[in-house]
PDB file of N, CA and C in Angstrom:
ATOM      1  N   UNK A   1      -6.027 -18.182  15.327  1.00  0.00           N
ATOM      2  CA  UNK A   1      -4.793 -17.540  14.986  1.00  0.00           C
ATOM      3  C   UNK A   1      -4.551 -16.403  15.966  1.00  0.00           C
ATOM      4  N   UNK A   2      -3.413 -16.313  16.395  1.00  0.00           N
ATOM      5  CA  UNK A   2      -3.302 -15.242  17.626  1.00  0.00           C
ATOM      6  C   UNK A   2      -2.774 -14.057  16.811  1.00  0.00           C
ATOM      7  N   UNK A   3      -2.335 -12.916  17.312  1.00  0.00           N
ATOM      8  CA  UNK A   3      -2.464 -11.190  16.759  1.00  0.00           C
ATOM      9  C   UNK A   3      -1.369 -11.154  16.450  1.00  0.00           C
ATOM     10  N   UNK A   4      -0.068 -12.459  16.187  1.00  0.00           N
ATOM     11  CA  UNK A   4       1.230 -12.099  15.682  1.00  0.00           C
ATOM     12  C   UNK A   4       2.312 -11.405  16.290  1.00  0.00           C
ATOM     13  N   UNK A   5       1.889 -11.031  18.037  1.00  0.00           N
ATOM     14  CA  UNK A   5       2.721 -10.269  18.379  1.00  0.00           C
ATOM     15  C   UNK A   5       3.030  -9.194  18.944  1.00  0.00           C
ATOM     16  N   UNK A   6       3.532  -8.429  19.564  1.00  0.00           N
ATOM     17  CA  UNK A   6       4.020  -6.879  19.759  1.00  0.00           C
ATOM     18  C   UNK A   6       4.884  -6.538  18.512  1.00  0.00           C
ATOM     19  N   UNK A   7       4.397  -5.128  17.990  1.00  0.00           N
ATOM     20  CA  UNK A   7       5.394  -5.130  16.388  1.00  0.00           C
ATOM     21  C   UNK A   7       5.507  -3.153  17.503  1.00  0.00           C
ATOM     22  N   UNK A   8       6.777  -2.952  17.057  1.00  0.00           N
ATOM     23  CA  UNK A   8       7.503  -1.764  17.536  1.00  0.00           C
ATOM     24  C   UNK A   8       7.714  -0.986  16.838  1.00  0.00           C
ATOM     25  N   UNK A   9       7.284   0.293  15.931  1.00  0.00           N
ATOM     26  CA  UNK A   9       8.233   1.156  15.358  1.00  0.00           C
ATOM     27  C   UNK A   9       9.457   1.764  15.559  1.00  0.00           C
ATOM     28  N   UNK A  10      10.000   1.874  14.425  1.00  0.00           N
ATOM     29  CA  UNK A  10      11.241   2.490  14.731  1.00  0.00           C
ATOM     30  C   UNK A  10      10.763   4.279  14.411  1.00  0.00           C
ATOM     31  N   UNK A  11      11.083   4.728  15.663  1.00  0.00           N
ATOM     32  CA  UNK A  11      10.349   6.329  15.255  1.00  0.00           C
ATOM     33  C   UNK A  11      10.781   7.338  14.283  1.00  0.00           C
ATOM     34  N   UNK A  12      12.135   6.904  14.006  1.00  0.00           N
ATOM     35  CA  UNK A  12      12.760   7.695  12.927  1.00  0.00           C
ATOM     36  C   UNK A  12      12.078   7.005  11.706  1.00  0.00           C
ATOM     37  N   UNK A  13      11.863   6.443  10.975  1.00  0.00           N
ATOM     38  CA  UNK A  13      11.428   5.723   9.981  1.00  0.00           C
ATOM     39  C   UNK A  13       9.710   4.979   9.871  1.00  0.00           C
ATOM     40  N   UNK A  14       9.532   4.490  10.997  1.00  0.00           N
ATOM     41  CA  UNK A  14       8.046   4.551  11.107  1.00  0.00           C
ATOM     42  C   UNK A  14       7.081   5.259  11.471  1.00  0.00           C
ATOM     43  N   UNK A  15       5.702   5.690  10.707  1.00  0.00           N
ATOM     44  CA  UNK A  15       5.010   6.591  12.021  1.00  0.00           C
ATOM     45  C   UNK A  15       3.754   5.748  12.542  1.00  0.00           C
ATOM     46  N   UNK A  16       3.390   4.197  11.761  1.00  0.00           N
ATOM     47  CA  UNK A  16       2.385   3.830  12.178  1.00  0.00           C
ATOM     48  C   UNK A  16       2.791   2.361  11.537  1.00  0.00           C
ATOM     49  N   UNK A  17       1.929   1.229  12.411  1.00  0.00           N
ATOM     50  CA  UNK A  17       2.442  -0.134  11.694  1.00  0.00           C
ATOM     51  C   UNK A  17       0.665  -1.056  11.999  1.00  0.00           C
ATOM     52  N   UNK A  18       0.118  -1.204  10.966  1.00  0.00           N
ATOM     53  CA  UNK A  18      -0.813  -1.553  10.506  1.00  0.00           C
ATOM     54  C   UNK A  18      -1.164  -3.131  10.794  1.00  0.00           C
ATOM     55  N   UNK A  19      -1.975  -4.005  10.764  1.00  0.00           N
ATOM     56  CA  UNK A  19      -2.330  -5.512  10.485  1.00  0.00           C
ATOM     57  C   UNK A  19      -3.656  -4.973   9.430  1.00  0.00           C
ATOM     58  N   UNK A  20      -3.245  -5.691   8.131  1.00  0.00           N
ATOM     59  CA  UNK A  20      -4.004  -5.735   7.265  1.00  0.00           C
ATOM     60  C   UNK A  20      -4.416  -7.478   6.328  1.00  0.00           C
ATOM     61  N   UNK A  21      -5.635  -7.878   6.887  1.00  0.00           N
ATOM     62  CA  UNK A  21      -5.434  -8.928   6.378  1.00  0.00           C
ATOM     63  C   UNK A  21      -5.478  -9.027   4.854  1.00  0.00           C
ATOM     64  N   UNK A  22      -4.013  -9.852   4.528  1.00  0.00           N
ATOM     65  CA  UNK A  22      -4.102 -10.106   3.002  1.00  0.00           C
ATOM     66  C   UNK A  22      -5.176 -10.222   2.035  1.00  0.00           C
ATOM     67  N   UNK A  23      -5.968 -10.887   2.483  1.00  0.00           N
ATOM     68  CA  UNK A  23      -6.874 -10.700   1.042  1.00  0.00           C
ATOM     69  C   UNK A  23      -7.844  -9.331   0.942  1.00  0.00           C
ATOM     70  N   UNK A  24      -7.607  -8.386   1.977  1.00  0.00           N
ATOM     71  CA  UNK A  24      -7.786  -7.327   1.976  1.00  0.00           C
ATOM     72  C   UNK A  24      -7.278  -6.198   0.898  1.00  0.00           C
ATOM     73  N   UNK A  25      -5.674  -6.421   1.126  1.00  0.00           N
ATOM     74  CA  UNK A  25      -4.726  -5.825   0.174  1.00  0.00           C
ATOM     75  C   UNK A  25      -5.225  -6.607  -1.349  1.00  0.00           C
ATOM     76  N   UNK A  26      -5.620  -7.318  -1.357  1.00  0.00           N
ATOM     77  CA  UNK A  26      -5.718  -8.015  -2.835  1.00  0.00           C
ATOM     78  C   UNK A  26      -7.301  -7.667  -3.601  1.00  0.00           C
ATOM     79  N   UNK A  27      -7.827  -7.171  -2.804  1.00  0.00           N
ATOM     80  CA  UNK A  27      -9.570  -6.717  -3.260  1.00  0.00           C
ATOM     81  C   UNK A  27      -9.161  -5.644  -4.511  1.00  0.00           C
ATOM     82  N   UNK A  28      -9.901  -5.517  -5.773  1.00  0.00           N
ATOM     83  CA  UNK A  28      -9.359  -4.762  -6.506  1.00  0.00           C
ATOM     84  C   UNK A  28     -10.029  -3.470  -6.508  1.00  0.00           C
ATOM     85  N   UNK A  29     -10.690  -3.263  -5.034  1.00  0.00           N
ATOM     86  CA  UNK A  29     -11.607  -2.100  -4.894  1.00  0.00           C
ATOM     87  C   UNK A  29     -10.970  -1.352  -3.911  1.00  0.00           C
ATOM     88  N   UNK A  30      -9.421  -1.750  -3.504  1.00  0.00           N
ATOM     89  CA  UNK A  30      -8.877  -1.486  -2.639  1.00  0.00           C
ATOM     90  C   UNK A  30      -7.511  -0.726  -3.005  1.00  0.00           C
ATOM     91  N   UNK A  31      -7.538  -1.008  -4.781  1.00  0.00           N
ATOM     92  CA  UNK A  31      -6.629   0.067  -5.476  1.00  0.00           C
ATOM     93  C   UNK A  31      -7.015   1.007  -5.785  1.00  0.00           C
ATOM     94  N   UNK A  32      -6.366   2.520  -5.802  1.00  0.00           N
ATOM     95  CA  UNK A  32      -6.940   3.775  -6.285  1.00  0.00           C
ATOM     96  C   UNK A  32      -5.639   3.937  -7.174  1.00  0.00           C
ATOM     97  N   UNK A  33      -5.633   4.565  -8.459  1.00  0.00           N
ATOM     98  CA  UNK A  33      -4.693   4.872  -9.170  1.00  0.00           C
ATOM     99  C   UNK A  33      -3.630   6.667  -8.786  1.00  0.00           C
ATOM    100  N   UNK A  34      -5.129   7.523  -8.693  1.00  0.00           N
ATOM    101  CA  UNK A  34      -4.682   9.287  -8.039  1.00  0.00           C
ATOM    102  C   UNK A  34      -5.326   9.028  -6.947  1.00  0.00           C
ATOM    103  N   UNK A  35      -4.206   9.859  -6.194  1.00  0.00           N
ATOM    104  CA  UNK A  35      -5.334   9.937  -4.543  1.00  0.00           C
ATOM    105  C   UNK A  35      -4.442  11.818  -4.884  1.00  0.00           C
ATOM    106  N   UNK A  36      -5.288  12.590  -3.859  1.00  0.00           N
ATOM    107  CA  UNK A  36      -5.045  14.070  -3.635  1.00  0.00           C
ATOM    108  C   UNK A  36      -4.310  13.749  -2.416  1.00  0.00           C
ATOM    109  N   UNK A  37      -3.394  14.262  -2.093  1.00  0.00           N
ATOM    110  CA  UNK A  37      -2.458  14.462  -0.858  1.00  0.00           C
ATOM    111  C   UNK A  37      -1.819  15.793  -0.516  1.00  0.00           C
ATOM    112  N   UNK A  38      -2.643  16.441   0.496  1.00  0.00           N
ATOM    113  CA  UNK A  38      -1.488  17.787   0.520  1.00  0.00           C
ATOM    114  C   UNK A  38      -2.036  18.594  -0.308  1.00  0.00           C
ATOM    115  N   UNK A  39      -3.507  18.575  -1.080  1.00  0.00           N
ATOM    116  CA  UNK A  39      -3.780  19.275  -2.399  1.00  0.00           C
ATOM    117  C   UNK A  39      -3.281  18.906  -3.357  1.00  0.00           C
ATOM    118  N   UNK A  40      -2.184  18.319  -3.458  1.00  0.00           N
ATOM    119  CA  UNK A  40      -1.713  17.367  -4.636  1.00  0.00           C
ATOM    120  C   UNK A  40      -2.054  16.241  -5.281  1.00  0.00           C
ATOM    121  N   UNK A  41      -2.359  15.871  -6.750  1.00  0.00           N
ATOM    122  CA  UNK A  41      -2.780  14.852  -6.995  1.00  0.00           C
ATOM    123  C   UNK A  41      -1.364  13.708  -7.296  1.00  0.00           C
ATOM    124  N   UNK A  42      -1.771  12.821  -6.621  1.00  0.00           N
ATOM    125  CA  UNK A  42      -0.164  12.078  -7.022  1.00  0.00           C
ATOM    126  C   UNK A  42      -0.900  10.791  -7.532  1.00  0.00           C
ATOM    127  N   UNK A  43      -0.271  10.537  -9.169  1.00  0.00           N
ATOM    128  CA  UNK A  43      -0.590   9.244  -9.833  1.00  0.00           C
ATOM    129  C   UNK A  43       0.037   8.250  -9.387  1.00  0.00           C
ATOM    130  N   UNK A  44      -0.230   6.782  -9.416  1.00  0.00           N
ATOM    131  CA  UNK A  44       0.268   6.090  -8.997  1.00  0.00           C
ATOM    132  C   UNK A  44      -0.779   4.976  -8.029  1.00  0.00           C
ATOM    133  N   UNK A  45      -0.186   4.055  -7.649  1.00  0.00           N
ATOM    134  CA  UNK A  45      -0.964   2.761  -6.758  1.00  0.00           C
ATOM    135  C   UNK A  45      -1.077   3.611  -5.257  1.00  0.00           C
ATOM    136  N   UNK A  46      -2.344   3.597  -4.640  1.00  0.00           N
ATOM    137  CA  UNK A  46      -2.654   3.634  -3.567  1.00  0.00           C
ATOM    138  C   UNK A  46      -3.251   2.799  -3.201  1.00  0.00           C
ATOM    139  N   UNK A  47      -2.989   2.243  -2.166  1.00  0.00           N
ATOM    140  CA  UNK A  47      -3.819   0.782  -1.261  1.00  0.00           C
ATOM    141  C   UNK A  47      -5.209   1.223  -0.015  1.00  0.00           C
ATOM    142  N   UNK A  48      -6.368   1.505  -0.049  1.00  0.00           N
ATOM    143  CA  UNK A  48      -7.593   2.265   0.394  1.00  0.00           C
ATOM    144  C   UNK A  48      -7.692   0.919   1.650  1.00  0.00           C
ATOM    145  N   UNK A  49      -6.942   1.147   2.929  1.00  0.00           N
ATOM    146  CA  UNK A  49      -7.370  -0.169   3.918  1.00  0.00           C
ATOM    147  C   UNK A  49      -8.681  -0.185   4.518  1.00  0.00           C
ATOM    148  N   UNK A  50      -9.023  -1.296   5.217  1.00  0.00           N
ATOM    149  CA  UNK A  50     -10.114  -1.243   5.866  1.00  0.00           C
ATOM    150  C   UNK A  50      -9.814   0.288   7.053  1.00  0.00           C
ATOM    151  N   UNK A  51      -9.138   0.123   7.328  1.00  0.00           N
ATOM    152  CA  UNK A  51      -9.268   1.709   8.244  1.00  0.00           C
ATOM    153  C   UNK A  51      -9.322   3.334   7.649  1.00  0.00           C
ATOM    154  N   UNK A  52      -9.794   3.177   6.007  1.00  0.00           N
ATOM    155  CA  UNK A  52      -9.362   4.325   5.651  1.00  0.00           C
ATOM    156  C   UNK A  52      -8.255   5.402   5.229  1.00  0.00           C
ATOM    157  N   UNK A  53      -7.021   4.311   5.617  1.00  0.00           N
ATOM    158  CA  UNK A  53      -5.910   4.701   5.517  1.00  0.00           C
ATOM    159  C   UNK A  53      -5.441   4.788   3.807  1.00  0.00           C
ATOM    160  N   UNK A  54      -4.340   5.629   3.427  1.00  0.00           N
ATOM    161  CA  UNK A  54      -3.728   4.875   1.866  1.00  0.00           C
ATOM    162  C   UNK A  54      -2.105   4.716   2.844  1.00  0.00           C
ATOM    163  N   UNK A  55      -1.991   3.878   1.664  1.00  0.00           N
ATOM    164  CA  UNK A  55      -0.395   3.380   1.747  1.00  0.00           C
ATOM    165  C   UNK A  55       0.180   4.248   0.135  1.00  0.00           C
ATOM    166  N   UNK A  56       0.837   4.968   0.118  1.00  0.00           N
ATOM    167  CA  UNK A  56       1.477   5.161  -1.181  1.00  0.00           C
ATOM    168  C   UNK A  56       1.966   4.631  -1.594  1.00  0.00           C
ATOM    169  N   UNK A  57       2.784   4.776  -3.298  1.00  0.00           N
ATOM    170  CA  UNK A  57       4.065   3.960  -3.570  1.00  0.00           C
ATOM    171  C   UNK A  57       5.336   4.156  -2.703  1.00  0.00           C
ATOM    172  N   UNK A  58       6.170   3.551  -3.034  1.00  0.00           N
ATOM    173  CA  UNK A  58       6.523   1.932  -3.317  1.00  0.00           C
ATOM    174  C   UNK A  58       5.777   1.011  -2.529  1.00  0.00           C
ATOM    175  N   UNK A  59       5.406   1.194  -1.191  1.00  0.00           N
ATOM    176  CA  UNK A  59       4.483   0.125  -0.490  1.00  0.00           C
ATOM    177  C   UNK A  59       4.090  -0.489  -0.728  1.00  0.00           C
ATOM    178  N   UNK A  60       2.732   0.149  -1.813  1.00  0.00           N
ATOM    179  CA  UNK A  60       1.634   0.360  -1.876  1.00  0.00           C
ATOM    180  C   UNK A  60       1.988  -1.122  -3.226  1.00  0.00           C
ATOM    181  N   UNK A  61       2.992  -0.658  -3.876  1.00  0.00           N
ATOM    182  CA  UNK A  61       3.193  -1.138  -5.358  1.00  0.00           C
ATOM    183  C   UNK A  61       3.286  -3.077  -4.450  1.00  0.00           C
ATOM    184  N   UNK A  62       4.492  -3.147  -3.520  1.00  0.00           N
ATOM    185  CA  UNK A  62       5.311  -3.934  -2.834  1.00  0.00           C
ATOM    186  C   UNK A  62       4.133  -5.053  -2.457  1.00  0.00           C
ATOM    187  N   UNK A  63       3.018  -4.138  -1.756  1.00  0.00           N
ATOM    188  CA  UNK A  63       2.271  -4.895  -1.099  1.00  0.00           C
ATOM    189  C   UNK A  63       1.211  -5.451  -2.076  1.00  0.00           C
ATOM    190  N   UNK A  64       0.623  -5.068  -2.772  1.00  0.00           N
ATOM    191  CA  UNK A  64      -0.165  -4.960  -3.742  1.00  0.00           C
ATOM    192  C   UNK A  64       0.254  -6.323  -5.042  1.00  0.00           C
ATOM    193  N   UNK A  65       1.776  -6.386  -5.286  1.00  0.00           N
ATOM    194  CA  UNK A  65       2.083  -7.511  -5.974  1.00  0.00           C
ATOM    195  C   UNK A  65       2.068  -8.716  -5.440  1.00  0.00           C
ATOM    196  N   UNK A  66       2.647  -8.847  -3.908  1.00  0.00           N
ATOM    197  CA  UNK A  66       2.743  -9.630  -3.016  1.00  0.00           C
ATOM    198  C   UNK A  66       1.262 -10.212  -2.745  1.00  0.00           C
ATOM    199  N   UNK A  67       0.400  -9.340  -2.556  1.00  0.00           N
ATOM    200  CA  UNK A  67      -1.230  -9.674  -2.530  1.00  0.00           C
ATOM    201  C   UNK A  67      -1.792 -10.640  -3.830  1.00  0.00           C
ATOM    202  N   UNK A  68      -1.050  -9.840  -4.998  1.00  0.00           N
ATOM    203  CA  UNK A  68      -1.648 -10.653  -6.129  1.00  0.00           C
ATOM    204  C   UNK A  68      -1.225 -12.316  -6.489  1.00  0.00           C
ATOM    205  N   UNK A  69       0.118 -11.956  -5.994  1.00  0.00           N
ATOM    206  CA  UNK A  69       0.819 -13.749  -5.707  1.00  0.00           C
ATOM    207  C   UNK A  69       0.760 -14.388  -5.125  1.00  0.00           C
ATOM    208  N   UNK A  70       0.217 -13.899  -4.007  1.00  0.00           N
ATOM    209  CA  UNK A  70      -0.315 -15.161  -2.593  1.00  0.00           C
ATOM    210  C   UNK A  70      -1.509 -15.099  -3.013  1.00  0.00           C
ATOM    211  N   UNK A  71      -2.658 -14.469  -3.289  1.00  0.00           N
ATOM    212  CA  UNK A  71      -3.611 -14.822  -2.887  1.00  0.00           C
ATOM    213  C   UNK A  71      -4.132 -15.307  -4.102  1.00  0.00           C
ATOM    214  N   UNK A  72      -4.156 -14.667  -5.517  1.00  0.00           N
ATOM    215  CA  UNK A  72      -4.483 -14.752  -6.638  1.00  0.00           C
ATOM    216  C   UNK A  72      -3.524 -15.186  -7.723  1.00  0.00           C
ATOM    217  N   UNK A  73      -2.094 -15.879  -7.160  1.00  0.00           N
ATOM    218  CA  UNK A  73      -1.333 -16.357  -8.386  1.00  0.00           C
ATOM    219  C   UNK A  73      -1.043 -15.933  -9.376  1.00  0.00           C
ATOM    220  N   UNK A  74      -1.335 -14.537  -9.314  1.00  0.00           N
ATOM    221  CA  UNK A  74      -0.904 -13.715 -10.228  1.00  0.00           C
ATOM    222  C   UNK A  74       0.438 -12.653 -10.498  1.00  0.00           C
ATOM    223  N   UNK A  75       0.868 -13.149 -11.294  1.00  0.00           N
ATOM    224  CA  UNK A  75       2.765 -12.087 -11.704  1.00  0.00           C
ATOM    225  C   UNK A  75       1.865 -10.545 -12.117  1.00  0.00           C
ATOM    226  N   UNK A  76       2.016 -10.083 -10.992  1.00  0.00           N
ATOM    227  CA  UNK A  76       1.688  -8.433 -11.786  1.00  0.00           C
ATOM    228  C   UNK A  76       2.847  -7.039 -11.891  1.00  0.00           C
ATOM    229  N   UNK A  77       3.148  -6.507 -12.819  1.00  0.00           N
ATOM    230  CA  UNK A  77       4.107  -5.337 -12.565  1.00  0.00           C
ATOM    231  C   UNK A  77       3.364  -4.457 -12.423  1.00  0.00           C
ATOM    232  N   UNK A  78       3.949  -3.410 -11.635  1.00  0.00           N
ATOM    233  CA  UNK A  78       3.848  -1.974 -11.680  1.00  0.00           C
ATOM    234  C   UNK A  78       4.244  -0.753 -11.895  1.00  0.00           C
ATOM    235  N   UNK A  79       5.421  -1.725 -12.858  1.00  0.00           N
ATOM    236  CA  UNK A  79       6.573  -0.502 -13.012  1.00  0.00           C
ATOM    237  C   UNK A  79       6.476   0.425 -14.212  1.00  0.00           C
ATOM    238  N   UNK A  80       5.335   0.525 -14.608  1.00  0.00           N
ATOM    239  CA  UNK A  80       4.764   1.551 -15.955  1.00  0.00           C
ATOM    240  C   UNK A  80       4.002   2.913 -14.793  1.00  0.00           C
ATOM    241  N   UNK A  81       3.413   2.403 -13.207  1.00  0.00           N
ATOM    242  CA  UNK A  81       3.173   3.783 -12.506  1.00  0.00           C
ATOM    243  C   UNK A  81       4.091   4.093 -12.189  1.00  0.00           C
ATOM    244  N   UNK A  82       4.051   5.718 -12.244  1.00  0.00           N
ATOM    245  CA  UNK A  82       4.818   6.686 -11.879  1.00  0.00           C
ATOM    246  C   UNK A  82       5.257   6.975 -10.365  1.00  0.00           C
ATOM    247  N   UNK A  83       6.524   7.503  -9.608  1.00  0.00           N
ATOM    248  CA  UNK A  83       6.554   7.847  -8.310  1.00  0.00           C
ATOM    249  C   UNK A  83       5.341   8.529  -7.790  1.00  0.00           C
ATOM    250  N   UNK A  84       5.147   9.102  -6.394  1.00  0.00           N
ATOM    251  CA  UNK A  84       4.167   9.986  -6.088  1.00  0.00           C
ATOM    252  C   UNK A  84       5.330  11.039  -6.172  1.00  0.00           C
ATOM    253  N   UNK A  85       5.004  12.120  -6.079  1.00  0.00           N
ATOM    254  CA  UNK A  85       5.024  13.251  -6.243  1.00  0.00           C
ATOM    255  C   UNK A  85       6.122  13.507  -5.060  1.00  0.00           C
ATOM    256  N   UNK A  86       5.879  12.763  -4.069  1.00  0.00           N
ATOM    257  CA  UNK A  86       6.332  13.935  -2.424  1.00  0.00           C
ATOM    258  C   UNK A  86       8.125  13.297  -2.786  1.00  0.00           C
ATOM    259  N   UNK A  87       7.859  11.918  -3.722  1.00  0.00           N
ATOM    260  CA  UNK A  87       9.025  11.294  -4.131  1.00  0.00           C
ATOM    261  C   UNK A  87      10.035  11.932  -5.109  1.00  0.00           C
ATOM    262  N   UNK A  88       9.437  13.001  -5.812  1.00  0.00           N
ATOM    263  CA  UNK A  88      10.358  13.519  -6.724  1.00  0.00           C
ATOM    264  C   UNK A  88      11.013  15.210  -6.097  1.00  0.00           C
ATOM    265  N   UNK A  89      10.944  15.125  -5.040  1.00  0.00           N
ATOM    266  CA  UNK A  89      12.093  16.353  -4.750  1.00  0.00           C
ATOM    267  C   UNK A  89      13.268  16.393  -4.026  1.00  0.00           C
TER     268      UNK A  89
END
């Protein structure tokens, strides 16, 4: 399988663009519910990648369902977690 490509950010809107293989996103050791950000604790889906990175919500939620339906056939919601935090001002 070849690397999919040159992928470009758009700099106003992107600051980084990832390859994460799917069944990566779908490991359930790869969800964190609070992550601290900023000193802040923000509830909600965080995605823990192989690089250490989090993805917050909505992404996090986006990618995370998408993971559960391709890989595991599973209908999951997430719409009982809350925004993060940096989302409500």
């Amino acid at each position: 399988m070849g690397d999919g490509g040159e992928l470009t950010p758009e700099p106003g809107e992107v600051a980084a663009i990832y390859r994460v293989p799917l069944a990566d996103l779908a490991r359930l050791d790869a969800l964190v519910e609070t992550r601290v950000f900023a000193g802040e604790a923000m509830p909600g889906l965080s995605l823990e990648t192989i690089r250490s990175t989090y993805i917050f919500p909505p992404t996090a939620a986006i990618l995370h369902q998408f993971a559960e339906l391709a890989v595991h056939g599973r209908r999951t919601a997430v719409d009982h977690l809350p925004p993060p935090a940096f989302a409500w001002k």
